[in-house]
N, C-alpha and C. Protein backbone atom coordinates (compact mmCIF):
# COMPACT_ATOMS: atom_id res chain seq x y z
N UNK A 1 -37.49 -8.14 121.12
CA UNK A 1 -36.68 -8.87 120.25
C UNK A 1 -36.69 -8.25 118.87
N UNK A 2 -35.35 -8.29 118.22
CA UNK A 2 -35.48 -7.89 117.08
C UNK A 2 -35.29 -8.89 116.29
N UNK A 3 -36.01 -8.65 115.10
CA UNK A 3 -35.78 -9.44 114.18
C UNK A 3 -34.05 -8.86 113.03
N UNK A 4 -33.20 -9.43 112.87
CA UNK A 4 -32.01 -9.28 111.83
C UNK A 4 -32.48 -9.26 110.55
N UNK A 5 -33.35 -9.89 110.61
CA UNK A 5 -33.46 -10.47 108.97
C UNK A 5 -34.13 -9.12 108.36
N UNK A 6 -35.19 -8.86 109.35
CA UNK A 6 -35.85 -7.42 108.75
C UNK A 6 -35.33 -6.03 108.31
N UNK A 7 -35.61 -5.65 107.31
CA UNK A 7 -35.48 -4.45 106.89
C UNK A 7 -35.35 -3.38 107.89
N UNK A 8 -34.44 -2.45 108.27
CA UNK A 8 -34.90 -0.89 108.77
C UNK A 8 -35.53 -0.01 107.58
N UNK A 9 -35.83 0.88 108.31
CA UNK A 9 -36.22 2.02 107.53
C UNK A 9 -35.20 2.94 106.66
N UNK A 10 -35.24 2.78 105.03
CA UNK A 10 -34.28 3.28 104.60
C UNK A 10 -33.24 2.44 104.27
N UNK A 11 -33.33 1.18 104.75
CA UNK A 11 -32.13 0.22 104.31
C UNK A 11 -32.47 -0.93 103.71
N UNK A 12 -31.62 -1.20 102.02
CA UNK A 12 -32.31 -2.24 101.02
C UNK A 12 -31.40 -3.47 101.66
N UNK A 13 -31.81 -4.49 101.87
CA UNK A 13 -31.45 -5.60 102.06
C UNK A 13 -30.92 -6.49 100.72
N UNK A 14 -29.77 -6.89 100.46
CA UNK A 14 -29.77 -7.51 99.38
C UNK A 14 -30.26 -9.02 99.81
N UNK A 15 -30.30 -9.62 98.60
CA UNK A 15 -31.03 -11.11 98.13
C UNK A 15 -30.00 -11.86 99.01
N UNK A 16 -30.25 -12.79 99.62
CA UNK A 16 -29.36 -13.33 100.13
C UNK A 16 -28.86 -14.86 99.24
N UNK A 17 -29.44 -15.03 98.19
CA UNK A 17 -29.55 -15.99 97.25
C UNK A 17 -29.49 -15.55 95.97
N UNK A 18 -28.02 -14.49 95.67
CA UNK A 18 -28.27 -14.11 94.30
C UNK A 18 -28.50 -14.77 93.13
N UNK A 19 -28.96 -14.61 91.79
CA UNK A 19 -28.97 -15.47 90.56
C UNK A 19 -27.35 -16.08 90.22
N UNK A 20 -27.31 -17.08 90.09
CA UNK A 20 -26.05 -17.33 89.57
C UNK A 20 -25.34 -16.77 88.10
N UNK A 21 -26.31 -16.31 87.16
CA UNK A 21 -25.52 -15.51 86.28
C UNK A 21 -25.83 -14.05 86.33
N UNK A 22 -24.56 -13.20 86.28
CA UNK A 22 -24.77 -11.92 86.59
C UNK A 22 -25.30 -11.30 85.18
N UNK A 23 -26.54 -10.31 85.25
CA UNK A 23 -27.14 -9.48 84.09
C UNK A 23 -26.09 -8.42 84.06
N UNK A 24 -26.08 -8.11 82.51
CA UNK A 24 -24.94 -7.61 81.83
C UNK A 24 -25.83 -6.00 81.66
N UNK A 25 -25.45 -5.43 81.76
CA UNK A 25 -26.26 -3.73 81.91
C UNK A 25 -26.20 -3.84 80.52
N UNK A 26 -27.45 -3.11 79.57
CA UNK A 26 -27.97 -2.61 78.74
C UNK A 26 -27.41 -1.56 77.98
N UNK A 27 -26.69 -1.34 77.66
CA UNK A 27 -26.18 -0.46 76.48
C UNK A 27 -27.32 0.36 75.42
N UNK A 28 -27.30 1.38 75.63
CA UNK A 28 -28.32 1.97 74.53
C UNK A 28 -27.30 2.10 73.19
N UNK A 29 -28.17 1.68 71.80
CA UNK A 29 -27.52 1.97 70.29
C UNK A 29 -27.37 3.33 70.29
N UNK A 30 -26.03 3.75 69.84
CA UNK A 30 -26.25 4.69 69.56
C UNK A 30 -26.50 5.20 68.28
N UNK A 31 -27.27 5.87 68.11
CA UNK A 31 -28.33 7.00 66.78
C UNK A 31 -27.24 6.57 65.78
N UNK A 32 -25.89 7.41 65.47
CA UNK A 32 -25.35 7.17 64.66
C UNK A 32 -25.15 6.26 63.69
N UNK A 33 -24.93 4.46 64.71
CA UNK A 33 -24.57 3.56 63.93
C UNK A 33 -26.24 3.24 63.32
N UNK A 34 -27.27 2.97 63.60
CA UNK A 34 -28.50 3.00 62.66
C UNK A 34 -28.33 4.11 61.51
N UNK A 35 -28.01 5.20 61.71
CA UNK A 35 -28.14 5.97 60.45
C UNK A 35 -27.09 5.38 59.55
N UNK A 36 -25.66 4.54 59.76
CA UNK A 36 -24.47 4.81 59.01
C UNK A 36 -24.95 3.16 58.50
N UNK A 37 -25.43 2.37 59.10
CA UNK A 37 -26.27 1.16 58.57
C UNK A 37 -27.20 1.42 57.40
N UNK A 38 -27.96 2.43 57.69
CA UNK A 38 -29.29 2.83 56.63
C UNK A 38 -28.73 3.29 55.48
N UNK A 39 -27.31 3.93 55.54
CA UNK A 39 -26.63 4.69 54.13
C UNK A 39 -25.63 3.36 53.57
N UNK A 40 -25.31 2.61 54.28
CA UNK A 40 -24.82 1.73 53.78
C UNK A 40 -25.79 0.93 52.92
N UNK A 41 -26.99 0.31 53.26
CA UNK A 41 -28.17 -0.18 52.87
C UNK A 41 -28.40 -0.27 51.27
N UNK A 42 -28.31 1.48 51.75
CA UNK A 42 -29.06 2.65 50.35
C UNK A 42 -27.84 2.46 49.01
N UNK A 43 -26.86 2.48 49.69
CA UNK A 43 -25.85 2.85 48.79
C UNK A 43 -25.82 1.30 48.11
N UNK A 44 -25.69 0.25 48.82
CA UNK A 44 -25.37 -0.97 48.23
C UNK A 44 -26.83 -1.60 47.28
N UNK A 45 -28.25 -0.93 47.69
CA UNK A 45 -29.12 -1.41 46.88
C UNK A 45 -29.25 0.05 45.59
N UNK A 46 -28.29 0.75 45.56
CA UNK A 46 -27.78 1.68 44.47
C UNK A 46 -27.52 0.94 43.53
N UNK A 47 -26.36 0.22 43.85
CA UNK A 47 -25.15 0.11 43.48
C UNK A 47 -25.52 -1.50 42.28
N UNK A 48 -26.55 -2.16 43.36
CA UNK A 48 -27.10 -3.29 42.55
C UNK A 48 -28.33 -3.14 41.34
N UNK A 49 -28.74 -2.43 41.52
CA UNK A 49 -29.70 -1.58 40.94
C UNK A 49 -29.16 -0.79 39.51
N UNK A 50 -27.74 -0.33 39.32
CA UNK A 50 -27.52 0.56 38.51
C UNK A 50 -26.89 -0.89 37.87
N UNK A 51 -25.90 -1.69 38.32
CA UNK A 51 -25.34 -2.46 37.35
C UNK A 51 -25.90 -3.50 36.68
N UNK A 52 -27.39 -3.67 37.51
CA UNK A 52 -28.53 -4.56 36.86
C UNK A 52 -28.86 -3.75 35.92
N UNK A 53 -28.92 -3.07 35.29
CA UNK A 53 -29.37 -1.89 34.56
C UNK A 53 -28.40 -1.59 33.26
N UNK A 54 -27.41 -1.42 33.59
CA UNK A 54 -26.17 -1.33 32.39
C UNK A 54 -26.07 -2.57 32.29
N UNK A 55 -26.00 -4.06 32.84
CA UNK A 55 -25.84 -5.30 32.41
C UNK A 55 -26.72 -5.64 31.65
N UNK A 56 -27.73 -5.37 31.76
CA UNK A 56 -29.11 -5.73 30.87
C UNK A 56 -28.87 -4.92 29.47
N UNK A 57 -29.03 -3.42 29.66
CA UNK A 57 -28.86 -2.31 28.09
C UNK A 57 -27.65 -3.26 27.45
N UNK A 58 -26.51 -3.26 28.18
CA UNK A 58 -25.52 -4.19 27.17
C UNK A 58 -25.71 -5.71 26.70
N UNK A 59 -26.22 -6.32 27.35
CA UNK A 59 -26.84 -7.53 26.69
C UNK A 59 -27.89 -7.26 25.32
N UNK A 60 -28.88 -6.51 25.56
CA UNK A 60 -29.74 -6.36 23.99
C UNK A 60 -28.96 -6.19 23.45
N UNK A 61 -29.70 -6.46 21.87
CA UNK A 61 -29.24 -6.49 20.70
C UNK A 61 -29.25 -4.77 20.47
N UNK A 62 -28.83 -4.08 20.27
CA UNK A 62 -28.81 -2.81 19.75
C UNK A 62 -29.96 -2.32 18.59
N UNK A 63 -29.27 -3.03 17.79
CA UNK A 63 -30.32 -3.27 16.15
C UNK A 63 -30.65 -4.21 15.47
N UNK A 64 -32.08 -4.96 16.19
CA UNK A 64 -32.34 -6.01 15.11
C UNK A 64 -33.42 -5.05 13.66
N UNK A 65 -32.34 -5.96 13.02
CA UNK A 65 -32.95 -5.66 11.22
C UNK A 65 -33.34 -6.73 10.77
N UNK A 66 -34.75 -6.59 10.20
CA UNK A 66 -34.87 -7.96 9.54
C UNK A 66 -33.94 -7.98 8.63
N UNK A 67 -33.70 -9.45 8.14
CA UNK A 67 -33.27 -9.67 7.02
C UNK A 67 -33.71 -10.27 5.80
N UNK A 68 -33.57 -9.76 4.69
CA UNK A 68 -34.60 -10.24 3.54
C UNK A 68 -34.68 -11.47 3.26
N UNK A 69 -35.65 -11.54 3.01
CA UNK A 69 -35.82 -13.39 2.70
C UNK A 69 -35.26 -13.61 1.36
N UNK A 70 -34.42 -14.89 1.49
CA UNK A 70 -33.50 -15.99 0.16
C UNK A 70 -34.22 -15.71 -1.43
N UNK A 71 -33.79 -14.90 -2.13
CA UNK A 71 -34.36 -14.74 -3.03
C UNK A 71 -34.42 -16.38 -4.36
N UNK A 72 -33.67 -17.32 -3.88
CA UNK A 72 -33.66 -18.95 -3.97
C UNK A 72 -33.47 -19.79 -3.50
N UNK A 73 -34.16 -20.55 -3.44
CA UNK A 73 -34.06 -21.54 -1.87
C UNK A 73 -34.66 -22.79 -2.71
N UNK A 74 -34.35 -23.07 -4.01
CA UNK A 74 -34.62 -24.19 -4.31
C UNK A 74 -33.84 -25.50 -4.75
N UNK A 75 -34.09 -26.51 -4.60
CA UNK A 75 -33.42 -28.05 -4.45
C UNK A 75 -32.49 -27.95 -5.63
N UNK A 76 -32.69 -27.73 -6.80
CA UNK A 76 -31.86 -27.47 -7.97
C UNK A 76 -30.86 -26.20 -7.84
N UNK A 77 -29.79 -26.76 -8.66
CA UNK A 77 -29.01 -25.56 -8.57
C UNK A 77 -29.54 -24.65 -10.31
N UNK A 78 -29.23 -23.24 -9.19
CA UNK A 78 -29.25 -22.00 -10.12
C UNK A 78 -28.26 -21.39 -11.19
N UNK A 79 -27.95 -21.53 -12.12
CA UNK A 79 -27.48 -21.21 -12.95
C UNK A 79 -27.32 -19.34 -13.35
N UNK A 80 -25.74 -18.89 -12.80
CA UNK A 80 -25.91 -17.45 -12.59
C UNK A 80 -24.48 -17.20 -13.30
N UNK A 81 -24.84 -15.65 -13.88
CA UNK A 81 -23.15 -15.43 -14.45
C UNK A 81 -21.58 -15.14 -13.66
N UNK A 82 -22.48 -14.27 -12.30
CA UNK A 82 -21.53 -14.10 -11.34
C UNK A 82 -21.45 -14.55 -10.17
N UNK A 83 -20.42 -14.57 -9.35
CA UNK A 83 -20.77 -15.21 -8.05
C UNK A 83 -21.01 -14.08 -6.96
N UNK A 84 -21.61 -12.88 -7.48
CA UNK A 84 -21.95 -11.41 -6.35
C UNK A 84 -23.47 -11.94 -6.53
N UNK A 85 -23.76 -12.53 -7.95
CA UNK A 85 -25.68 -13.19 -7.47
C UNK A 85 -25.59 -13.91 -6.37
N UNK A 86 -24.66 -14.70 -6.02
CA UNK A 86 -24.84 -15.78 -5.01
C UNK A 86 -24.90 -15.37 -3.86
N UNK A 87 -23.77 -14.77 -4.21
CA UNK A 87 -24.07 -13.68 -2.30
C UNK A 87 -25.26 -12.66 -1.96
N UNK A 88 -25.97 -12.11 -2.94
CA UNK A 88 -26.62 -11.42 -3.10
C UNK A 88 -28.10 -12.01 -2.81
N UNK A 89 -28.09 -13.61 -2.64
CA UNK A 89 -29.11 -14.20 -2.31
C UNK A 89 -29.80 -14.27 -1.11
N UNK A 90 -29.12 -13.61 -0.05
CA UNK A 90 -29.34 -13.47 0.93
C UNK A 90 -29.77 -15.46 1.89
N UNK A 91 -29.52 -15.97 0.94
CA UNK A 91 -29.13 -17.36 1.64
C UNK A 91 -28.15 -17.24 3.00
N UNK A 92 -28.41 -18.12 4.28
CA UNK A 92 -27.60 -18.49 5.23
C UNK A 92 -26.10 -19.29 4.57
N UNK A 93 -26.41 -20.11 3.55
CA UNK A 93 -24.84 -20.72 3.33
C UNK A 93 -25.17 -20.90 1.99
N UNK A 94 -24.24 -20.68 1.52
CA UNK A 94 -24.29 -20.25 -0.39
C UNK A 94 -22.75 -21.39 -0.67
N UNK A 95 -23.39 -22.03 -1.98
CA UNK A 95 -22.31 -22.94 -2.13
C UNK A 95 -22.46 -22.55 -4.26
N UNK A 96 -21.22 -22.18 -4.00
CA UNK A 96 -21.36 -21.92 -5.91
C UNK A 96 -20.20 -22.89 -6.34
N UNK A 97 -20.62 -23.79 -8.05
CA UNK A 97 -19.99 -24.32 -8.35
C UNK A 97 -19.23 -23.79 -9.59
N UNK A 98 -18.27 -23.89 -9.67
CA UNK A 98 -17.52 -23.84 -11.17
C UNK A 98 -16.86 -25.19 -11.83
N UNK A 99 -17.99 -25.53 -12.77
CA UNK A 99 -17.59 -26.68 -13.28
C UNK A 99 -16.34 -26.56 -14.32
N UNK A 100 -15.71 -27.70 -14.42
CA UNK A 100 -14.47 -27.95 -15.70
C UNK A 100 -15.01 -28.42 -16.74
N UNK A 101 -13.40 -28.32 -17.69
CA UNK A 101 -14.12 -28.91 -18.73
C UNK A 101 -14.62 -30.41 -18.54
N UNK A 102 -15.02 -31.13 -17.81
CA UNK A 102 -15.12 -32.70 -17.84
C UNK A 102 -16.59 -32.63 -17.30
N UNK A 103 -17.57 -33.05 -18.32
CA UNK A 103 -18.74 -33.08 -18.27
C UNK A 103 -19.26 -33.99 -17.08
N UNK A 104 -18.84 -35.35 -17.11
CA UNK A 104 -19.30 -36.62 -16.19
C UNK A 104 -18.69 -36.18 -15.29
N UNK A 105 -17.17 -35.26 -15.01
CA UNK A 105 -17.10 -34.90 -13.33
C UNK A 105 -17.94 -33.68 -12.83
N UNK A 106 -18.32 -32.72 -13.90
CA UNK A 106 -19.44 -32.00 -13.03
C UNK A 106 -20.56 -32.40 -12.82
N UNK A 107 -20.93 -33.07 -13.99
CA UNK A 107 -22.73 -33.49 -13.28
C UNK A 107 -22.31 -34.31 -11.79
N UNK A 108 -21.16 -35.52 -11.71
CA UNK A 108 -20.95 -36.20 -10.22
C UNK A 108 -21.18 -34.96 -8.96
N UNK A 109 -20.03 -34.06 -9.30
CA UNK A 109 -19.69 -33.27 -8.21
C UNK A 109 -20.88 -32.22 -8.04
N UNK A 110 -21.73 -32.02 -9.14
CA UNK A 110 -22.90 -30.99 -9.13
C UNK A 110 -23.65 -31.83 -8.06
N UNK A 111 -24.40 -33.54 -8.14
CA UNK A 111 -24.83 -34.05 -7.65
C UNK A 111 -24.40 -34.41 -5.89
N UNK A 112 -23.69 -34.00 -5.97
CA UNK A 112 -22.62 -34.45 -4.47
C UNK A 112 -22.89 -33.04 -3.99
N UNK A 113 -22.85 -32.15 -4.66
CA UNK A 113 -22.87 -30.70 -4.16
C UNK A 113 -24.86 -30.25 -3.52
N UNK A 114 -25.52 -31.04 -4.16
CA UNK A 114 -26.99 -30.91 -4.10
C UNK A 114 -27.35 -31.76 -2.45
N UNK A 115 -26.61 -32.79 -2.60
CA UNK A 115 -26.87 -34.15 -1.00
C UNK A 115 -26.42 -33.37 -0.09
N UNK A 116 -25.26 -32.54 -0.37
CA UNK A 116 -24.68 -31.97 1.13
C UNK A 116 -25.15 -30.40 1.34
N UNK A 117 -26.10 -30.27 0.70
CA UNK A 117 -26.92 -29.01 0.68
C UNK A 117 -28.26 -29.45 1.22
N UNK A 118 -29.06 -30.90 0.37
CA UNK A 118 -29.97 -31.13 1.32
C UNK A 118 -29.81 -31.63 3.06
N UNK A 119 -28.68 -32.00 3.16
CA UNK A 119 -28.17 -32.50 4.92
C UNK A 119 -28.11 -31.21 5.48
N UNK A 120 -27.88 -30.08 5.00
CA UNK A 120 -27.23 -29.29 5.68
C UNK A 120 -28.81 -28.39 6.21
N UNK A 121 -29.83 -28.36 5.21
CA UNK A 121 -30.85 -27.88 5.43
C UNK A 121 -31.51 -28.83 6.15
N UNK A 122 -31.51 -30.04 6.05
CA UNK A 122 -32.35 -31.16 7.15
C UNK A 122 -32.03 -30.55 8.57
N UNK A 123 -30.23 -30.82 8.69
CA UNK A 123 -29.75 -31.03 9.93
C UNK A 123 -30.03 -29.21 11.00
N UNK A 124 -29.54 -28.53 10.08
CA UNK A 124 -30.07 -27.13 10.99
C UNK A 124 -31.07 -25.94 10.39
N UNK A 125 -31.60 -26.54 9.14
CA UNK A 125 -33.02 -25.85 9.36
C UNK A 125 -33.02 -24.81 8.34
N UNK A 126 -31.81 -24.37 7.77
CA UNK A 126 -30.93 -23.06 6.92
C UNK A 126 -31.44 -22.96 5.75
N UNK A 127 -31.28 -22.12 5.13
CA UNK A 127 -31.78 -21.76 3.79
C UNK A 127 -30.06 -21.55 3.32
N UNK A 128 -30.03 -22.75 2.16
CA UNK A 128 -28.93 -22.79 1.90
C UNK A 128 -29.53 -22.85 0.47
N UNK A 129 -28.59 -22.10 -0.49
CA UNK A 129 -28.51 -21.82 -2.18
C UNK A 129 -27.70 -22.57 -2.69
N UNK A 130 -27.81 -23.09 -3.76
CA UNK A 130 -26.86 -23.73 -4.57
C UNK A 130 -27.06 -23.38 -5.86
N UNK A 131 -25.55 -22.58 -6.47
CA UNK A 131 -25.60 -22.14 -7.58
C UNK A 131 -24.21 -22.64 -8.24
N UNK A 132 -24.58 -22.68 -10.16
CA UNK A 132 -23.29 -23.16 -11.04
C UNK A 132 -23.14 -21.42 -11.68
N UNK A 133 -21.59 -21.43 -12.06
CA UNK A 133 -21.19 -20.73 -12.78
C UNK A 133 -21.08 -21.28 -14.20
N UNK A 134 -20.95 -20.60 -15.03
CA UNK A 134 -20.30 -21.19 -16.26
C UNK A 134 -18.95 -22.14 -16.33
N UNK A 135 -19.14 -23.30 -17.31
CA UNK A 135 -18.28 -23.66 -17.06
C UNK A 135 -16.31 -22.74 -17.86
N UNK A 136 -15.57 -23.53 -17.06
CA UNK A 136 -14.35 -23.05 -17.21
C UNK A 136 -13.24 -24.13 -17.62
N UNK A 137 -13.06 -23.99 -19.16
CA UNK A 137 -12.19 -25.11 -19.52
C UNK A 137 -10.79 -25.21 -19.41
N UNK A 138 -10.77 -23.83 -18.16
CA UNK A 138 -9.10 -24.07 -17.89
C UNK A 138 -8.59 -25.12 -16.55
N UNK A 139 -9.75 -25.45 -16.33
CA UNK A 139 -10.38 -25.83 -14.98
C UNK A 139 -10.12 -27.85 -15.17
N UNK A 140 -9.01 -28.16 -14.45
CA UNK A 140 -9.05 -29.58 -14.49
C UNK A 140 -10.11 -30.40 -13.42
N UNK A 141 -10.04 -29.65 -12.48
CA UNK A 141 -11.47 -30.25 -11.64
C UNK A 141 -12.27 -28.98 -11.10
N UNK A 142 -13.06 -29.53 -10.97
CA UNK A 142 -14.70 -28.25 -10.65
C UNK A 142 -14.15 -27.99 -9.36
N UNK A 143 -14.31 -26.72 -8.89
CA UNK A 143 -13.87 -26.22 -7.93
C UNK A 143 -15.49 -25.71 -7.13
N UNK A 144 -15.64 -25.43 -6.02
CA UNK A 144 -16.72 -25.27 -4.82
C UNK A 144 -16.82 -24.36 -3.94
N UNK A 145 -16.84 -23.23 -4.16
CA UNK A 145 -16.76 -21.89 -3.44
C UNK A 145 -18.12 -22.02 -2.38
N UNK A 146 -17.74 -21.98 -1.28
CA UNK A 146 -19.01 -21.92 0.44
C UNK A 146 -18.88 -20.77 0.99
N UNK A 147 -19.80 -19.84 1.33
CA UNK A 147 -19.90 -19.21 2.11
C UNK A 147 -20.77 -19.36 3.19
N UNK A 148 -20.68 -18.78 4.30
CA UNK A 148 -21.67 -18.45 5.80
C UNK A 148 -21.87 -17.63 6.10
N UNK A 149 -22.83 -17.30 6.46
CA UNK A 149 -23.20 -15.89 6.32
C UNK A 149 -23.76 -15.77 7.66
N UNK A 150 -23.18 -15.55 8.54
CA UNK A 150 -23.98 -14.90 10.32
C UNK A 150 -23.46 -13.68 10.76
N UNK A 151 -24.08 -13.96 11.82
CA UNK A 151 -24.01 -12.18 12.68
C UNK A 151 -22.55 -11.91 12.41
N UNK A 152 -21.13 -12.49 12.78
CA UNK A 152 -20.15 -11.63 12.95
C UNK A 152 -19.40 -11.31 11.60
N UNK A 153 -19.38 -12.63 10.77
CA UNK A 153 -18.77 -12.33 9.64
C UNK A 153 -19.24 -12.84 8.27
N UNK A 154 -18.51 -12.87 7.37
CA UNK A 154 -18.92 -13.74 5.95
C UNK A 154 -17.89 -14.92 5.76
N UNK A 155 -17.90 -16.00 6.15
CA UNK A 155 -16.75 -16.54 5.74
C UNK A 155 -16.81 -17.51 4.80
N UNK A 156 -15.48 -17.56 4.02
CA UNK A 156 -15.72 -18.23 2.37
C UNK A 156 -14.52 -18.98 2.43
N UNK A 157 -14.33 -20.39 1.90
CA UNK A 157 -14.07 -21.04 1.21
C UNK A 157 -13.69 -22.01 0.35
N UNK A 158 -13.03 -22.14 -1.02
CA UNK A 158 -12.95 -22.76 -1.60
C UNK A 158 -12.48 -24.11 -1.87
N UNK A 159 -13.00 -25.07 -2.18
CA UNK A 159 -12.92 -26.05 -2.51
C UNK A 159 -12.28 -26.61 -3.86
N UNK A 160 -10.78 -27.51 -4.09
CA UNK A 160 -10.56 -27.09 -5.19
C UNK A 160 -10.24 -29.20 -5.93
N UNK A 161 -10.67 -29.47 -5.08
CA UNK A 161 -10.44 -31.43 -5.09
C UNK A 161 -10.82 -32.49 -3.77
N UNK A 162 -11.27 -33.33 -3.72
CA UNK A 162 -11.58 -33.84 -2.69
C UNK A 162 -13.13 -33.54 -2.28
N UNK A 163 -13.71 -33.25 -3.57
CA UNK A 163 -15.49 -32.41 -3.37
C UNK A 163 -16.37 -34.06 -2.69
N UNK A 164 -16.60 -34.01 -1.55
CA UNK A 164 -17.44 -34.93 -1.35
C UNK A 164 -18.49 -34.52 -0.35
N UNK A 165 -19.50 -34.92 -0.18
CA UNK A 165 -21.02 -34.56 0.62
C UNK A 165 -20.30 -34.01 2.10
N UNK A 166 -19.50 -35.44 2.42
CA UNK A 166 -18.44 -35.35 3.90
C UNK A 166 -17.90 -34.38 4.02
N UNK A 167 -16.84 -33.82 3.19
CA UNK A 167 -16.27 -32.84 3.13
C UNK A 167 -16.96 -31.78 2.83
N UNK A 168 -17.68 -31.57 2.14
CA UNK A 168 -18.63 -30.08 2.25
C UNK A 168 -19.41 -29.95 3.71
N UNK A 169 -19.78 -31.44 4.11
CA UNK A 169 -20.16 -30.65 5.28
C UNK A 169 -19.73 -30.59 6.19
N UNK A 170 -18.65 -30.75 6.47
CA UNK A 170 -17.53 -30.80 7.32
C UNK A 170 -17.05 -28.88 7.09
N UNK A 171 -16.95 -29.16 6.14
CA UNK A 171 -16.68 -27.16 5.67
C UNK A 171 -17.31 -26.32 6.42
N UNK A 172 -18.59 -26.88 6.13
CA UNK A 172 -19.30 -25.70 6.79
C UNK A 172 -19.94 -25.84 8.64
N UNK A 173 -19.50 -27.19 9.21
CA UNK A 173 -19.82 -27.39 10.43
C UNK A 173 -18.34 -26.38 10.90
N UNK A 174 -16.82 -26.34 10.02
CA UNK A 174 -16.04 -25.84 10.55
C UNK A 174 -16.49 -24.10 10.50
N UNK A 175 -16.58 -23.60 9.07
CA UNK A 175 -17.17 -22.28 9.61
C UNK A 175 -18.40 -21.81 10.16
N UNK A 176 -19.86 -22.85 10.79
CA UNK A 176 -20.12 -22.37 11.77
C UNK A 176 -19.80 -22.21 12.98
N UNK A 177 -18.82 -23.23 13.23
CA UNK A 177 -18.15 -22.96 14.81
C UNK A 177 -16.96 -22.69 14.89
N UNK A 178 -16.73 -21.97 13.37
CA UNK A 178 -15.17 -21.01 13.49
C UNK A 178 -14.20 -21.80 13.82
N UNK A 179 -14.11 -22.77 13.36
CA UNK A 179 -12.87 -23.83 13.10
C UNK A 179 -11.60 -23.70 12.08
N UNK A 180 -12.03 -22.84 10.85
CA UNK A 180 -11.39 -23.01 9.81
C UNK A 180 -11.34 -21.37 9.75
C-alpha cells in the first residue's frame, strides 16, 4: 500500500492548508536611494545652519557705544544762552523754554513745564532736562521746544499755546511712539 499523502523522493509537497494572506517578496533598497537621502539630510541641515547664522549676525546690534551721561538731570530748570546747550545735554528728552514778556505767564508755564517733566521721569525712568532761554519780549506767550532723543532719530517740537502738563505729555508719548 501506498501512502498519497507521502512525499517521493525529490518531490516538495505543497501545504495543503495555505496561510490565508499571501507574503509579499522582499525587495532589497537600493544603495542609491540611502545615499540621495543622506545628501538630502546634509544639504537641508546646511541650509538651516547657515541661515541660523546670518539671522542671528543681523539681529546684533553692530555698535553699541556708550552714551555719555546727562550732563543735568536736575528738578530745576537750567538757565542757558542757547538751545545747542540743551541738546548737548545728552538728556533722553530735553524740553527748553522761551519765556515772554509776561512774567506771571512764565513762572505758570515754567511751573507746568517742571510737573510734566517730573511724570515723565516717574512714568519711564528717563533723564529728562529742563532748560529756560532768555526771555523774549517779542514773544506774546512762552513758547516750549521738546526734543527725543533715541536710537533712530532726534525729534523736536514746538509748542507755541495750549502749554499744559497734559499736553506736554501727550507730546512726548506721541514722539516716543512716532505719532507726531
Amino acid at each position: 500500500m501506498s501512502d498519497k499523502n507521502a512525499p517521493e523522493a525529490g518531490e516538495i509537497k505543497a501545504n495543503p492548508n495555505p496561510p490565508e494572506g499571501h507574503e509579499k517578496p522582499v525587495v532589497p533598497w537600493p544603495v542609491w536611494k540611502t545615499v540621495v537621502l543622506i545628501a538630502i539630510a546634509l544639504v537641508s541641515i546646511g541650509l538651516v545652519t547657515n541661515s541660523t547664522i546670518r539671522f542671528n549676525a543681523n539681529q546684533k546690534n553692530p555698535s553699541v557705544t556708550q552714551k555719555p551721561p546727562p550732563t543735568y538731570t536736575g528738578t530745576t530748570p537750567l538757565a542757558i544762552t542757547s538751545i545747542s546747550e540743551a541738546w548737548n545735554s545728552n538728556n533722553d528728552f530735553v524740553m527748553v523754554l522761551t519765556p515772554s514778556g509776561d512774567a506771571a505767564l512764565n513762572t505758570s508755564i515754567l511751573n507746568v513745564t517742571v510737573q510734566a517733566a517730573a511724570k515723565i521721569r516717574s512714568t519711564d525712568g528717563i533723564y529728562v532736562g529742563v532748560f529756560t532761554l532768555p526771555a523774549n519780549a517779542s514773544l506774546t506767550y512762552p513758547t516750549l521746544t521738546i526734543r527725543l532723543f533715541n536710537t533712530s532719530a532726534s525729534l523736536q517740537f514746538t509748542m507755541k499755546a495750549d502749554i499744559t502738563a497734559d499736553s506736554i505729555f501727550n507730546a512726548y508719548l506721541d514722539r516716543k511712539f512716532l505719532r507726531g
